[in-house]
C-alpha atoms as a PDB file:
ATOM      1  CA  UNK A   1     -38.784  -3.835 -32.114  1.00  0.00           C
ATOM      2  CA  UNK A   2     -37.375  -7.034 -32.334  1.00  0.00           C
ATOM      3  CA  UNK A   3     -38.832  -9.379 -35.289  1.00  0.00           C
ATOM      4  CA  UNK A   4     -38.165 -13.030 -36.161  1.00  0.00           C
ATOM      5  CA  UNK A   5     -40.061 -14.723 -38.406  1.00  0.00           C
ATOM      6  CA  UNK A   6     -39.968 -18.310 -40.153  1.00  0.00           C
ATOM      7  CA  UNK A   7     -41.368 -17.275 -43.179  1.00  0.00           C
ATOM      8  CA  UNK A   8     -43.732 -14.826 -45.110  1.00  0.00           C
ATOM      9  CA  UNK A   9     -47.000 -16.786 -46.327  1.00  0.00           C
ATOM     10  CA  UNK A  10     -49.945 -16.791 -45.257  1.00  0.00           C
ATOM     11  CA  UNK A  11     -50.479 -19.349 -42.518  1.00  0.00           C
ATOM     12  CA  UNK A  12     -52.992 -21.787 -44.740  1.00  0.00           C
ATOM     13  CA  UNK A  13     -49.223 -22.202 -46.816  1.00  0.00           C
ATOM     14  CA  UNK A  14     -49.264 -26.455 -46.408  1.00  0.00           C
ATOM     15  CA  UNK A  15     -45.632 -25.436 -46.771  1.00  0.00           C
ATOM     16  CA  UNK A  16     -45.429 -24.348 -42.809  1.00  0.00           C
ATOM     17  CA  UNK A  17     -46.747 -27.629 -41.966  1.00  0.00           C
ATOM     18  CA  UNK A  18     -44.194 -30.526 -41.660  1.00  0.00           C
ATOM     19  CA  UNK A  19     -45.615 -34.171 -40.650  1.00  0.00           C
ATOM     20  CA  UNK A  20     -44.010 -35.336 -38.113  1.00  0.00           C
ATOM     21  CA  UNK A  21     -44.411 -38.770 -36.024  1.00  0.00           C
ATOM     22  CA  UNK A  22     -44.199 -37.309 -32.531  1.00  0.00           C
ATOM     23  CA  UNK A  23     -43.231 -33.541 -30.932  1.00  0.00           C
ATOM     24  CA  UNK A  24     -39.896 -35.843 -30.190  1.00  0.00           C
ATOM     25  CA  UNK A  25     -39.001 -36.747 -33.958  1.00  0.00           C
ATOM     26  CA  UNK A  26     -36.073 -34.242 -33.644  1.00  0.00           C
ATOM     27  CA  UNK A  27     -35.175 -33.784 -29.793  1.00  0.00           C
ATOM     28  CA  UNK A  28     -36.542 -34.735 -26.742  1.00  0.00           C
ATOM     29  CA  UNK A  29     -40.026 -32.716 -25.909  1.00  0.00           C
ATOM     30  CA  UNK A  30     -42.616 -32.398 -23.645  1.00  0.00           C
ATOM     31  CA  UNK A  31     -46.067 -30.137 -23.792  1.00  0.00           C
ATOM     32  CA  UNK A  32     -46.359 -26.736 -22.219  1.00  0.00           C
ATOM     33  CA  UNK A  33     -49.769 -25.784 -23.425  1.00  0.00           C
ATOM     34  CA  UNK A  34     -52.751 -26.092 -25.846  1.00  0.00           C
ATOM     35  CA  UNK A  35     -55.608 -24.106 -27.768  1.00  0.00           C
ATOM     36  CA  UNK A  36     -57.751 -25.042 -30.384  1.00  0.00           C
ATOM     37  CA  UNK A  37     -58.851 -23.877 -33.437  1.00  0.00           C
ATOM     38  CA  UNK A  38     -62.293 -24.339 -33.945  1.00  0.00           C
ATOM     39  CA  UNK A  39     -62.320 -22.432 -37.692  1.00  0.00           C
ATOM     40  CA  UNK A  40     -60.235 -25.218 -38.846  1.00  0.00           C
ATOM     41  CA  UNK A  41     -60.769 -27.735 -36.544  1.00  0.00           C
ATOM     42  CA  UNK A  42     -57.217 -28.570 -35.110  1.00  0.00           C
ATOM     43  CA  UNK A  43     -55.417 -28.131 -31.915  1.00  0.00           C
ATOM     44  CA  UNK A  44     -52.434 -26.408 -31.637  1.00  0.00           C
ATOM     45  CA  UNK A  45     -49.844 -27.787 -29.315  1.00  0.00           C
ATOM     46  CA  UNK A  46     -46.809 -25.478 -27.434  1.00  0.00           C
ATOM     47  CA  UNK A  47     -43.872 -27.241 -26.616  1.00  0.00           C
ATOM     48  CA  UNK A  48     -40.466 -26.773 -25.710  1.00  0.00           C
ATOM     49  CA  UNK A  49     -39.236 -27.092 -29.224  1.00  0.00           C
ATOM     50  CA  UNK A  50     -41.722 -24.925 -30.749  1.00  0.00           C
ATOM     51  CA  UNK A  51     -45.043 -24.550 -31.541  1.00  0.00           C
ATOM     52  CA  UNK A  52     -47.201 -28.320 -33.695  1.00  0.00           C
ATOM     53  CA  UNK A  53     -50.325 -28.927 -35.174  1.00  0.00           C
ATOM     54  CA  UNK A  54     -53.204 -31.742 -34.462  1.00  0.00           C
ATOM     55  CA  UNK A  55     -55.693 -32.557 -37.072  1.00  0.00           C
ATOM     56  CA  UNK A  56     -57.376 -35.722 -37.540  1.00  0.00           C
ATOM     57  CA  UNK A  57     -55.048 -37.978 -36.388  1.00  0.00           C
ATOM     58  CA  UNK A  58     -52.048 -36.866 -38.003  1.00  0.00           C
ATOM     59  CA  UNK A  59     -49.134 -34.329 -36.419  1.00  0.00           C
ATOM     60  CA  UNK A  60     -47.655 -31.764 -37.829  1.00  0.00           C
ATOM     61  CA  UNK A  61     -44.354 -29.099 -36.802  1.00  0.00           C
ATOM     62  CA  UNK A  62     -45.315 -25.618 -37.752  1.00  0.00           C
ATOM     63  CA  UNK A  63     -42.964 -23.595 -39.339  1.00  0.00           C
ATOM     64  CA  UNK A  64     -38.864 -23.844 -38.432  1.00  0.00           C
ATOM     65  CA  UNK A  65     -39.871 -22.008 -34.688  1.00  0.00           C
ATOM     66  CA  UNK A  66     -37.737 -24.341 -31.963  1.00  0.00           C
ATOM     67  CA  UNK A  67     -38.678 -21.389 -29.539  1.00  0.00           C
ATOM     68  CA  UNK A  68     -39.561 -22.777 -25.559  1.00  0.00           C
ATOM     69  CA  UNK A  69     -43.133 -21.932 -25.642  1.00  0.00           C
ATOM     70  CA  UNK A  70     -43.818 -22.017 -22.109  1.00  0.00           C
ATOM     71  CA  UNK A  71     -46.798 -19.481 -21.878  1.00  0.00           C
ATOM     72  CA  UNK A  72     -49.803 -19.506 -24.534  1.00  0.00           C
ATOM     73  CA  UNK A  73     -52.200 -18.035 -25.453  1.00  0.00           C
ATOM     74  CA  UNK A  74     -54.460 -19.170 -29.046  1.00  0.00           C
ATOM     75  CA  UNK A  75     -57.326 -16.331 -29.564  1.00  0.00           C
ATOM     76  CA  UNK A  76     -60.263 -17.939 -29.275  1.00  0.00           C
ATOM     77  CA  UNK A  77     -61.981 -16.665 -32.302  1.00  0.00           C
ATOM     78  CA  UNK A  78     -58.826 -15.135 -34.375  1.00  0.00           C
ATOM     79  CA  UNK A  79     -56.709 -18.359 -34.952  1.00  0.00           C
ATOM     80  CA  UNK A  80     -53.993 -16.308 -36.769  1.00  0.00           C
ATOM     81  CA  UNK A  81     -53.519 -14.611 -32.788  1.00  0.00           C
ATOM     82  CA  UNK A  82     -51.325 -16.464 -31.193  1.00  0.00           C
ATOM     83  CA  UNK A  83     -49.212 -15.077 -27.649  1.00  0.00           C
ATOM     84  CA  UNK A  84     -46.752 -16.814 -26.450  1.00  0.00           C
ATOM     85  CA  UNK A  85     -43.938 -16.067 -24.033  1.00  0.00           C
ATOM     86  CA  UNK A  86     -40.554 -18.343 -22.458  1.00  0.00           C
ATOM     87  CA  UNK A  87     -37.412 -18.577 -24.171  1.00  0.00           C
ATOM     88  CA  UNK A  88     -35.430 -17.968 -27.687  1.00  0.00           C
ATOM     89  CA  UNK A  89     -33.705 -21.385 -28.867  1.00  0.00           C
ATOM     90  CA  UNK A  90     -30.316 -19.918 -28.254  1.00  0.00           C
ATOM     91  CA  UNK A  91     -31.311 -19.107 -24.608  1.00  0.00           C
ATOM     92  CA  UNK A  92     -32.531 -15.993 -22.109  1.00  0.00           C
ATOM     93  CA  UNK A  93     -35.990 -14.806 -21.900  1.00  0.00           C
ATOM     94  CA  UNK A  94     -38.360 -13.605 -24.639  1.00  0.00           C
ATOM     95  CA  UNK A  95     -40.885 -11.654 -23.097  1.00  0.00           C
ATOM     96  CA  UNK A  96     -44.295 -11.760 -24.499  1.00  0.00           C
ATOM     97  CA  UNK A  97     -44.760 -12.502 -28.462  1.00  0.00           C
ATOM     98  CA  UNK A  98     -47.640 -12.293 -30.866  1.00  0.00           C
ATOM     99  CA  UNK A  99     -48.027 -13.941 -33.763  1.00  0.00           C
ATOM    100  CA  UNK A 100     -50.458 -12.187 -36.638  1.00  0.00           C
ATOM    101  CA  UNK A 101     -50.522 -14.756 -39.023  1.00  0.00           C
ATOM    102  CA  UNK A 102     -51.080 -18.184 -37.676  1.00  0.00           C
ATOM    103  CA  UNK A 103     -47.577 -18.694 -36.139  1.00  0.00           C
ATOM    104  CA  UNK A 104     -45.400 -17.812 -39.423  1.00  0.00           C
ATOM    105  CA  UNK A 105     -43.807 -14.792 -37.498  1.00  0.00           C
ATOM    106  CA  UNK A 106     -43.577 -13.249 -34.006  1.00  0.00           C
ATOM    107  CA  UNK A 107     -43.272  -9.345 -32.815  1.00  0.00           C
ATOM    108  CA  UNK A 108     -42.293  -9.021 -29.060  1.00  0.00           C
ATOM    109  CA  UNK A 109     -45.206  -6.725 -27.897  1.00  0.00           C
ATOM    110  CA  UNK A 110     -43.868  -6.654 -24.125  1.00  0.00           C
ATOM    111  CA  UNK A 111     -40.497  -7.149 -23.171  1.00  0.00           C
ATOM    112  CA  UNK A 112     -40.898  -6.592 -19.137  1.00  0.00           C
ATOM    113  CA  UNK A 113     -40.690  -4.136 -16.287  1.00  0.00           C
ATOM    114  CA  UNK A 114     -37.699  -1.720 -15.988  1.00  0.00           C
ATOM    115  CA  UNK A 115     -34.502  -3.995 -17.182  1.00  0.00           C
ATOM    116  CA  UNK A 116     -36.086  -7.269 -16.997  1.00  0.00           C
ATOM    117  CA  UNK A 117     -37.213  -9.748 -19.903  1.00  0.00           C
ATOM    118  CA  UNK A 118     -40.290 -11.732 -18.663  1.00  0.00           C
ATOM    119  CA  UNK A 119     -40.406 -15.140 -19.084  1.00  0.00           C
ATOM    120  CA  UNK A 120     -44.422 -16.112 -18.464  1.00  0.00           C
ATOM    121  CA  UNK A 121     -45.013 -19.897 -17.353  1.00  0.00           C
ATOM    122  CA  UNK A 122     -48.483 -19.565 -17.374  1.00  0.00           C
ATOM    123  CA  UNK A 123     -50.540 -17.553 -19.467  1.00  0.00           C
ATOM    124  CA  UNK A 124     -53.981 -17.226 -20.397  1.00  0.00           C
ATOM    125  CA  UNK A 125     -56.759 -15.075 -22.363  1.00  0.00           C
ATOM    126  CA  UNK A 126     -60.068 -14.061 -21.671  1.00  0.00           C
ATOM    127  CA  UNK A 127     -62.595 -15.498 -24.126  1.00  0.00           C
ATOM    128  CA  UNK A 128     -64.795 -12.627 -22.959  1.00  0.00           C
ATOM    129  CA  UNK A 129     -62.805  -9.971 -23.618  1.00  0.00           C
ATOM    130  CA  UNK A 130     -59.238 -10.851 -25.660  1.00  0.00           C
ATOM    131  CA  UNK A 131     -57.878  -7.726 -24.826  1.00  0.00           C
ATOM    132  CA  UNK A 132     -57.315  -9.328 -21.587  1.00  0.00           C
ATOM    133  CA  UNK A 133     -54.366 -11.698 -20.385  1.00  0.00           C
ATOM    134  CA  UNK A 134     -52.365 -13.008 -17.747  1.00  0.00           C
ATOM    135  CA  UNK A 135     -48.693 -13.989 -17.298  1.00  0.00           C
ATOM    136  CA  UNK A 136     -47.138 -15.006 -14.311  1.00  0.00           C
ATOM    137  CA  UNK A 137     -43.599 -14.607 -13.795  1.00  0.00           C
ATOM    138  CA  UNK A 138     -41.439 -15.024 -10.523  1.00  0.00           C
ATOM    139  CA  UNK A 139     -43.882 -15.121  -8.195  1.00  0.00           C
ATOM    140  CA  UNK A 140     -45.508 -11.981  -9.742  1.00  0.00           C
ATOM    141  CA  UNK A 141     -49.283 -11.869 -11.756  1.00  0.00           C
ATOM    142  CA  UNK A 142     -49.011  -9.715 -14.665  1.00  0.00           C
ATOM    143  CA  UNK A 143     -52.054  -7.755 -16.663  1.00  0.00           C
ATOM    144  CA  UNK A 144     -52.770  -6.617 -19.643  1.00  0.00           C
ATOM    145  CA  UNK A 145     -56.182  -4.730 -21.152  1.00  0.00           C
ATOM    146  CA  UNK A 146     -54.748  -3.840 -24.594  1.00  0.00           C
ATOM    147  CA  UNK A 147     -54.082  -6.582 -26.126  1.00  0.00           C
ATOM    148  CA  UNK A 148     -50.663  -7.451 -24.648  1.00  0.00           C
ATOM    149  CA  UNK A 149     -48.858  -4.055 -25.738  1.00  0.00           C
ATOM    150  CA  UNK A 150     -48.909  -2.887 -22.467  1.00  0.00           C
ATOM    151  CA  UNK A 151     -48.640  -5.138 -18.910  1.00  0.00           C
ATOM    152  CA  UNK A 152     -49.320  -4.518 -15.084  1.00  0.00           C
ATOM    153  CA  UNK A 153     -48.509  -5.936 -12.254  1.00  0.00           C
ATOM    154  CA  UNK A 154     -51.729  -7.114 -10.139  1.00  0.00           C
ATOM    155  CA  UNK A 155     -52.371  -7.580  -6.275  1.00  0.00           C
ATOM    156  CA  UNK A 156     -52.828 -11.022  -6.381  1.00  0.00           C
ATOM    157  CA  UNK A 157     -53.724 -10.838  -2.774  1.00  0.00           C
ATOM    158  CA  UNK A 158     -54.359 -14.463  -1.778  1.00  0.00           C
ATOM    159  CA  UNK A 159     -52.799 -16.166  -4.715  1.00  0.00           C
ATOM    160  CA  UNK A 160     -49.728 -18.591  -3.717  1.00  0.00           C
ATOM    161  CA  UNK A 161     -46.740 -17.734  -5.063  1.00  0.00           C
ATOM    162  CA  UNK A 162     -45.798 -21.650  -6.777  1.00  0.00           C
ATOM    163  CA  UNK A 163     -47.727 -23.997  -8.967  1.00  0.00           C
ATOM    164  CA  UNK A 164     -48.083 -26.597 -11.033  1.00  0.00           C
ATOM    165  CA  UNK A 165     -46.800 -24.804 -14.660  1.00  0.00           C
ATOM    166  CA  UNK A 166     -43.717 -24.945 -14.110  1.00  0.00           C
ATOM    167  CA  UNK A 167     -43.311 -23.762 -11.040  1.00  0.00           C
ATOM    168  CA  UNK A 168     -46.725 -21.211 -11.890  1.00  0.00           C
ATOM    169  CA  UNK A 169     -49.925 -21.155 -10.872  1.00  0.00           C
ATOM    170  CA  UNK A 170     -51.553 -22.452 -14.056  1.00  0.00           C
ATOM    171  CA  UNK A 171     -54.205 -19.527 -15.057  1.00  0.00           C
ATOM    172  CA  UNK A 172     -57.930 -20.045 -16.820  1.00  0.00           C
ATOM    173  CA  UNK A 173     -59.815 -16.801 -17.842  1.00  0.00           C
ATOM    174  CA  UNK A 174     -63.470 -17.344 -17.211  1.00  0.00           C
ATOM    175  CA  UNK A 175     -65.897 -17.265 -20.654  1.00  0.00           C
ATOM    176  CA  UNK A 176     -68.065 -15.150 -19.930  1.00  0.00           C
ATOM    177  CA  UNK A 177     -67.010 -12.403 -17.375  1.00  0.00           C
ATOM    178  CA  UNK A 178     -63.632 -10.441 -18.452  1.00  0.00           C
ATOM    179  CA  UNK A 179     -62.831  -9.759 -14.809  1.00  0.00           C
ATOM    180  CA  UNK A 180     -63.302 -13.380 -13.521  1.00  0.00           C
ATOM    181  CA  UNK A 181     -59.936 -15.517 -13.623  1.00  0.00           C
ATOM    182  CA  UNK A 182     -58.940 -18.971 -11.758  1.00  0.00           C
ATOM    183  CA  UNK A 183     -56.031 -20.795 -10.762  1.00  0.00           C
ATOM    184  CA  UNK A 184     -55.049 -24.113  -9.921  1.00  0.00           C
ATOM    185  CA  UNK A 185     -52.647 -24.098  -6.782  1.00  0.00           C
ATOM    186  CA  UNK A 186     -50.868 -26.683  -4.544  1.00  0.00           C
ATOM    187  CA  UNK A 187     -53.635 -24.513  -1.742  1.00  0.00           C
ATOM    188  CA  UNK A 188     -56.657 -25.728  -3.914  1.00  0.00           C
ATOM    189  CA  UNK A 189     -58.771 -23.905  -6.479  1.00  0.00           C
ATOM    190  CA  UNK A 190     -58.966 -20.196  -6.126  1.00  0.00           C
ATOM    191  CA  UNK A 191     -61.199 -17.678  -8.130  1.00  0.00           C
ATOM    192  CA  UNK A 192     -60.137 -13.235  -9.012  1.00  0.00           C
ATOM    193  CA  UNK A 193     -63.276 -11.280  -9.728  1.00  0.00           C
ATOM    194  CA  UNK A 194     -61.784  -8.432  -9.958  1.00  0.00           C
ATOM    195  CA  UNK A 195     -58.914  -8.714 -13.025  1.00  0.00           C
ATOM    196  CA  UNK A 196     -56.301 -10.698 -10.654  1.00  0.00           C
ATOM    197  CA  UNK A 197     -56.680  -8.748  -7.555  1.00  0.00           C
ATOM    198  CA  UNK A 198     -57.861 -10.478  -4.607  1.00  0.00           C
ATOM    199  CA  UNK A 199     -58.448 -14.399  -4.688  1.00  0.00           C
ATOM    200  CA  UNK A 200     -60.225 -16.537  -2.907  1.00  0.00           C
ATOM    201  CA  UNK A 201     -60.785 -20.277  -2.496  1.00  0.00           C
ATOM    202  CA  UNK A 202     -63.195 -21.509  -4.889  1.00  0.00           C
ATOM    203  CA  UNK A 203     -64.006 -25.199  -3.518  1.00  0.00           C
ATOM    204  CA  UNK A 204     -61.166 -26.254  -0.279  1.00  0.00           C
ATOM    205  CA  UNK A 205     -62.420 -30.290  -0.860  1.00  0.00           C
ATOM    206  CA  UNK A 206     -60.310 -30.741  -3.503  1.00  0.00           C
ATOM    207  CA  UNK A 207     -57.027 -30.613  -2.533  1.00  0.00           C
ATOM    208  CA  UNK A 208     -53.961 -29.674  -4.711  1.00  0.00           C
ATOM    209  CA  UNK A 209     -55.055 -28.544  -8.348  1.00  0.00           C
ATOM    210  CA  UNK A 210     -52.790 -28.791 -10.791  1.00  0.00           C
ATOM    211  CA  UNK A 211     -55.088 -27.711 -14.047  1.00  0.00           C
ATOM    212  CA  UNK A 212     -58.541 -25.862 -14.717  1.00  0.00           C
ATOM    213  CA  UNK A 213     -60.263 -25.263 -17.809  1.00  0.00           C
ATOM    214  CA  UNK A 214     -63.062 -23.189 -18.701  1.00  0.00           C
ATOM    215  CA  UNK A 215     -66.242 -24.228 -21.211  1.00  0.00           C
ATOM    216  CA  UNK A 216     -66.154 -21.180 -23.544  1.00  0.00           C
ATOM    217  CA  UNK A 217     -70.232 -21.903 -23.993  1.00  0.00           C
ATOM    218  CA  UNK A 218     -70.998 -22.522 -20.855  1.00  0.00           C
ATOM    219  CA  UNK A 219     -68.682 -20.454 -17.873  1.00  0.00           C
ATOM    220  CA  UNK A 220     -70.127 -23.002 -15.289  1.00  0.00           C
ATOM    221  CA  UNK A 221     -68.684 -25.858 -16.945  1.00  0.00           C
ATOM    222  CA  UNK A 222     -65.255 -26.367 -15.001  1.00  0.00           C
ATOM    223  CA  UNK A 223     -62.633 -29.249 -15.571  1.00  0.00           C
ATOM    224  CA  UNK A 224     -59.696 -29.631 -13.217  1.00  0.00           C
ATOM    225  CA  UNK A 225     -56.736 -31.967 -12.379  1.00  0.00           C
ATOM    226  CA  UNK A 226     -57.703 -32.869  -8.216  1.00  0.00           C
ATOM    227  CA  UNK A 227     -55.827 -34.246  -5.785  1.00  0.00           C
ATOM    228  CA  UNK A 228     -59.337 -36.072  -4.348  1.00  0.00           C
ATOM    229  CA  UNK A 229     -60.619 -37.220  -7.939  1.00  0.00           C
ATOM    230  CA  UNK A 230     -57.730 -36.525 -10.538  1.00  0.00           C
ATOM    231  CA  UNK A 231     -59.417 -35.618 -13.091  1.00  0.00           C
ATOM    232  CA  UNK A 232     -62.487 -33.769 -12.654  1.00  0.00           C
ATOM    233  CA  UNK A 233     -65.802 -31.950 -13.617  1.00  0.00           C
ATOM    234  CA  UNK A 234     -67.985 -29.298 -12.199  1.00  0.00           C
ATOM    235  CA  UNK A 235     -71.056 -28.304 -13.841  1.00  0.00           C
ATOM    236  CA  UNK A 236     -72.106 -25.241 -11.258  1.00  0.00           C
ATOM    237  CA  UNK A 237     -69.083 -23.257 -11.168  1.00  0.00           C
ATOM    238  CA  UNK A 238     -67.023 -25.086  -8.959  1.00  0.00           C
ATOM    239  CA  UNK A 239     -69.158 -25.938  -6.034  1.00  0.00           C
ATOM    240  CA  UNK A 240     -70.000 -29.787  -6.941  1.00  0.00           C
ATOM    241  CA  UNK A 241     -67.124 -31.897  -8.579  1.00  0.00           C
ATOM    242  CA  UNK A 242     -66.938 -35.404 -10.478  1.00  0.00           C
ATOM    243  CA  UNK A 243     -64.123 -37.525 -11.361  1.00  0.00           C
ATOM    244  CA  UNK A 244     -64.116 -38.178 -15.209  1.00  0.00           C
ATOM    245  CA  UNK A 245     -61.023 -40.625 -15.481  1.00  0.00           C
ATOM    246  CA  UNK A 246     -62.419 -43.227 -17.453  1.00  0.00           C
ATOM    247  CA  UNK A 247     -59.387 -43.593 -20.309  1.00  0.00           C
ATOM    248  CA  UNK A 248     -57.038 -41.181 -18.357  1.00  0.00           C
ATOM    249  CA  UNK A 249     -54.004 -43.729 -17.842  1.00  0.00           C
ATOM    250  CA  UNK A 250     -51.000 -41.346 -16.206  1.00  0.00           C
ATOM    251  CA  UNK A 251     -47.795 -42.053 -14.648  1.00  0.00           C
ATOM    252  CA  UNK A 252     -47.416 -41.111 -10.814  1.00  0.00           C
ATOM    253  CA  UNK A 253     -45.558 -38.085 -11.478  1.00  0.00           C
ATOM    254  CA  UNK A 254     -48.361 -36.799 -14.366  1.00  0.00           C
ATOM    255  CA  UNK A 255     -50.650 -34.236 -13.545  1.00  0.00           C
ATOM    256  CA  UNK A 256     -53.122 -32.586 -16.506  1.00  0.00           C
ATOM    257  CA  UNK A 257     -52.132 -29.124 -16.478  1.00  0.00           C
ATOM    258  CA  UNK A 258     -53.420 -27.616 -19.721  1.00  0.00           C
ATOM    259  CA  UNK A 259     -57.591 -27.858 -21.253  1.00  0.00           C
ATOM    260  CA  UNK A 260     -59.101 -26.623 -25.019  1.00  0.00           C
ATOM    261  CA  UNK A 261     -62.527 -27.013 -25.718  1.00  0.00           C
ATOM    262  CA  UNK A 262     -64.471 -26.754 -29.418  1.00  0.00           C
ATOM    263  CA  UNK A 263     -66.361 -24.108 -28.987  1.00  0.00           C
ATOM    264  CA  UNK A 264     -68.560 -24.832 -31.743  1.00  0.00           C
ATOM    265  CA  UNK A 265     -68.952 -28.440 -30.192  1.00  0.00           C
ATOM    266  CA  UNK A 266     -68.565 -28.165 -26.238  1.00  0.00           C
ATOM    267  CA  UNK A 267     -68.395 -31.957 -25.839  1.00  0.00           C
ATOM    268  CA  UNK A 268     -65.116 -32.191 -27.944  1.00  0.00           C
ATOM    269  CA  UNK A 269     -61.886 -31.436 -25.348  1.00  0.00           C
ATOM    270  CA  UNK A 270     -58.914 -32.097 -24.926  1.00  0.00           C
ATOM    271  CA  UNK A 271     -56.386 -32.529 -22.054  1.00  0.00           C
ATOM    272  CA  UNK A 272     -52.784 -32.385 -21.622  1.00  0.00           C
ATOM    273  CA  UNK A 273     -49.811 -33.479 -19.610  1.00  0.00           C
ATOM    274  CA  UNK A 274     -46.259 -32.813 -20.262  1.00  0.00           C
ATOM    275  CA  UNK A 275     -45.930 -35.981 -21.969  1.00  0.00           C
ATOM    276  CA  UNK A 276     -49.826 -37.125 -23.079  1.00  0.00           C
ATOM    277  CA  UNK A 277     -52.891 -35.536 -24.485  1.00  0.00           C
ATOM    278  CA  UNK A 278     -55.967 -36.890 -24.470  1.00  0.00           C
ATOM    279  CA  UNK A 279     -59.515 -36.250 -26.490  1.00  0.00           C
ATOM    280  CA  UNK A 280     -63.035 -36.801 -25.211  1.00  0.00           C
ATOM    281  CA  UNK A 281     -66.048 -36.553 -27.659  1.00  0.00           C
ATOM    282  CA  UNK A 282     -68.911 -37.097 -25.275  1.00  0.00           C
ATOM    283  CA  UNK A 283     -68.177 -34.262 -23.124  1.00  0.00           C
ATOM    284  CA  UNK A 284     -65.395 -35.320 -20.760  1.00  0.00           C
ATOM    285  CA  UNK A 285     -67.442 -38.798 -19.743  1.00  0.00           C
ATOM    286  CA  UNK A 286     -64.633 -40.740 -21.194  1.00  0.00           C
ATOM    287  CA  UNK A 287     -61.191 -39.911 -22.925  1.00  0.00           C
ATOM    288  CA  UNK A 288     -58.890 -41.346 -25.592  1.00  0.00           C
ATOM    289  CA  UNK A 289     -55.046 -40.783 -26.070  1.00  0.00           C
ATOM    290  CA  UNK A 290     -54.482 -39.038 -29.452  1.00  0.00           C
ATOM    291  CA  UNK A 291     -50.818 -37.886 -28.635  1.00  0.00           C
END
């Protein structure tokens, strides 16, 4: 099995943590996903140049990583679980990686089917059941019930084939119903209840949808990125929607792709783009750039 690691120490090591004054102090970067930890109360960031840290106002790299984090995947109540899949620094496809220990090392769990090397631009995990994930790679939904040691391909009957991550449909497990999964398409908002299988529109008002995030307490609790409100919130599962923009400031080619919610404190969130994220502490009503 192939292992790389940055170092051995335990992931609390302030050692792994490098402030930094932007993810672009060292090359060019933009975000590819987000997940908070609410044990210690910071959000971790995915980039192309590796995985950072957010805490109170201040940035930090994590570890010496420069991986392309395209999909991931924080555990949402094991921060030391982290998946992530994409691209080694020096190029080709990594499959899918875990990290045990906060990010201080990787283990590729699943390389891909037959001869190929996945390369996941979305990803996401179910906070009811983190067994479960997604990937999707070339126009393929992937499965996995064990963890991510093991990965099938699903139906996806009804899911379009291109998205918003990267090219992906950008994936959000539901919170409270392991089989339940949505994703944001250029065809609208469309809902799995059966692990990935069949999909069907969830709300055909809202146009393209380039984002969705889940509440973790409270599954009705929707936010998406709309091409009739930009951003948006739903507080009945998707049926009703209202734009929450007030402090969102994007440029025409932004889109919010990426959500993380506290889970301890559902009105703290956060939303990214590939260049901005922004925090709201009253529950989405308004937002502030932090990054």
């Amino acid at each position: 099995m192939w292992i790389y690691q940055t170092r051995l120490v335990e992931p609390s090591d302030r050692a792994l943590l490098k402030p930094v004054a932007s993810i672009s102090y060292e090359f060019h970067n933009h975000i590819h996903g987000l997940g908070y930890d609410n044990q210690n109360r910071r959000l971790f960031v995915a980039t192309h140049y590796g995985p950072f840290i957010w805490k109170e106002g201040k940035l930090f790299q994590l570890g010496k990583n420069r991986d392309d984090f395209i999909g991931f995947s924080l555990h949402p109540s094991n921060p030391n679980i982290i998946y992530t899949s994409g691209h080694p620094e020096k190029g080709g496809n990594m499959g899918v990686m875990k990290s045990e220990d906060g990010g201080a090392s990787f283990k590729r769990t699943f390389r891909g089917p037959k001869e190929e090397t996945v390369d996941f631009h979305s990803m996401t995990i179910s906070p009811a059941n983190p067994r479960v994930l997604y990937g999707w790679f070339i126009e393929k939904l992937y499965r996995s019930k064990d963890g991510g040691k093991s990965w099938q391909s699903a139906l996806g009957r009804g899911l379009p084939e291109h998205g918003f991550c990267w090219g992906a449909p950008c994936l959000s497990a539901d919170s409270k119903d392991a089989k339940v999964v949505y994703a944001s398409t250029p065809n609208g908002l469309l809902i799995s209840h059966d692990f990935g299988e069949n999909w069907i529109p969830l709300n055909s008002e809202l146009g393209a949808v380039a984002g969705v995030g889940v509440d973790p307490s409270d599954s009705k609790r929707l936010f998406a990125f709309t091409q009739k409100f930009g951003l948006a919130a739903s507080r009945d599962g998707g049926k009703d929607w209202q734009a929450r923009n007030n402090g969102i400031k994007l440029s025409r080619q932004e889109v919010v792709f990426a959500f993380a919610f506290g889970r301890k404190n559902s009105r703290d969130l956060f939303a990214a783009t590939g260049e901005q994220i922004f925090r709201s502490n009253d529950g989405g009503e308004s937002w502030e750039k932090i990054l």
